[in-house]
Protein backbone atom coordinates (compact mmCIF):
# COMPACT_ATOMS: atom_id res chain seq x y z
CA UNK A 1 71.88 104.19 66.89
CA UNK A 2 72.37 101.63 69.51
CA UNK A 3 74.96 100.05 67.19
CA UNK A 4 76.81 102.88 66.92
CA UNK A 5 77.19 104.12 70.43
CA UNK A 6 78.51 100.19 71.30
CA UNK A 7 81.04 100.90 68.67
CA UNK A 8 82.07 103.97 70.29
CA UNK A 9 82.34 103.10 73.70
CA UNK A 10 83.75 99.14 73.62
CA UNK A 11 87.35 100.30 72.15
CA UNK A 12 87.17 103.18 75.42
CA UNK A 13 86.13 100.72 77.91
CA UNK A 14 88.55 98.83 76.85
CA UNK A 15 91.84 101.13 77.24
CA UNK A 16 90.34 102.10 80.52
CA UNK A 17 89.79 98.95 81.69
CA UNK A 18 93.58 98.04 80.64
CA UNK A 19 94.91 101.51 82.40
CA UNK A 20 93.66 100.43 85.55
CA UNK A 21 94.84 96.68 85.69
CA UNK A 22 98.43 98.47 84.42
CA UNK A 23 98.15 100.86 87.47
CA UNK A 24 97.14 97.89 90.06
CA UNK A 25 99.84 95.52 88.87
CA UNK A 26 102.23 98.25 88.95
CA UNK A 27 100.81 99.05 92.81
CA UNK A 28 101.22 95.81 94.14
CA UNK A 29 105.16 95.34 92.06
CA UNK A 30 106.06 98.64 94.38
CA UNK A 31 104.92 97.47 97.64
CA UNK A 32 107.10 94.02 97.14
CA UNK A 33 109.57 95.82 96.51
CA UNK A 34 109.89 98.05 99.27
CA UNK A 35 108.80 95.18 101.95
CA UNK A 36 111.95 92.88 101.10
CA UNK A 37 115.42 92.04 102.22
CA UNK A 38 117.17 95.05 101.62
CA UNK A 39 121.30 95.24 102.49
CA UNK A 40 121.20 97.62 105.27
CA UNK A 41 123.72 100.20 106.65
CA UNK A 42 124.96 101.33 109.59
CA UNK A 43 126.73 104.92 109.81
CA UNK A 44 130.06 104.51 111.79
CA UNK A 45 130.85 107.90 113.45
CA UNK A 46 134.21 107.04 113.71
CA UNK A 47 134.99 106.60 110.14
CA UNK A 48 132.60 108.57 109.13
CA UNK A 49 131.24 105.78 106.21
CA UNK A 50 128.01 103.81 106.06
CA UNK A 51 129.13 100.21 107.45
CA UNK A 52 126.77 97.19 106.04
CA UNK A 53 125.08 94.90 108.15
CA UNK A 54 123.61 92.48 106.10
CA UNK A 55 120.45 91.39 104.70
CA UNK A 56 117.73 93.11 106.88
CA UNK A 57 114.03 92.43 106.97
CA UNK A 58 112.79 96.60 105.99
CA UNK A 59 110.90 98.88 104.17
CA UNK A 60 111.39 102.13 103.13
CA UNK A 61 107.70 102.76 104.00
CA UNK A 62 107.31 105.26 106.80
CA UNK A 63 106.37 103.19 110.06
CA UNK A 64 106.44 104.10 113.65
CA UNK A 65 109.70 101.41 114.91
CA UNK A 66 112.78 102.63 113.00
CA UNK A 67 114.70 99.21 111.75
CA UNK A 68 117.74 98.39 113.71
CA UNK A 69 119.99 95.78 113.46
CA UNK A 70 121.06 93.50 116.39
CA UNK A 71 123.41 95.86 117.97
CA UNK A 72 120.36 97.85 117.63
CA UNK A 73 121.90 100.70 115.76
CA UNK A 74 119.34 102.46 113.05
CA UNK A 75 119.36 100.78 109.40
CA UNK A 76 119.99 103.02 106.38
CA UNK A 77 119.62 102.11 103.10
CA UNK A 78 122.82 103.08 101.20
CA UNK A 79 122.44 106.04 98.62
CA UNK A 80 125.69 105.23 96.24
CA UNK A 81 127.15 101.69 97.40
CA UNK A 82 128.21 102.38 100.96
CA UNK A 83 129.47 106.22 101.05
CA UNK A 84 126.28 107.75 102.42
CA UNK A 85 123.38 106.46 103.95
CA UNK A 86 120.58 108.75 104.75
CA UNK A 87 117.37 106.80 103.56
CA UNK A 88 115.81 105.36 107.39
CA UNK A 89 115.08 101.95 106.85
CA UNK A 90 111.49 101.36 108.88
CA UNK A 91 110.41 97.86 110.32
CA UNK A 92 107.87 95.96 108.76
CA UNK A 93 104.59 95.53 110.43
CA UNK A 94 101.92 93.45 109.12
C-alpha cells in the first residue's frame, strides 16, 4: 500500500514542485524588467508629440516620486515609438 501511494504522489509533487519554480523565475524575470533603463518621453505641448529624453533610470511600478528627467519634466514611457506617451514612468526606490 505504501508503495503504491509513493507512486501516486512522487510524479504530483513533482509537477508542483516544477509549477512553482516556473512561477518564481518568471516573478523575479518581470521585476528586472520593469526596474531598468527604459527610453523615456517627454510630452511637448507645443507639438503636441512625445519628445525622448534618453535612457532613464524607471519603473513602471507604481511609486510615490513620479520620474522626471533633468529639466524635471514627468517621464512617459512611449506607447507606439514616440506618438503617445501616457504610461507614468515612477522612480526607483530601493
Amino acid at each position: 500500500m505504501k508503495s503504491n501511494l509513493k507512486k501516486a504522489i512522487m510524479p504530483l509533487a513533482v509537477v508542483v514542485l516544477g509549477a512553482a519554480t516556473a512561477f518564481a523565475t518568471n516573478a523575479v524575470k518581470q521585476n528586472e524588467k520593469t526596474n531598468s533603463f527604459v527610453e523615456g518621453y517627454y510630452y511637448d505641448h507645443n507639438n503636441m508629440v512625445c519628445e525622448p529624453v534618453g535612457d532613464v533610470w524607471c519603473s513602471t511600478n507604481y511609486s510615490t516620486e513620479i520620474c522626471e528627467d533633468i529639466n524635471e519634466r514627468d517621464v512617459f514611457l512611449s506607447d507606439d515609438q514616440g506618438l503617445t506617451c501616457s504610461t507614468l514612468l515612477y522612480k526607483i526606490t530601493p
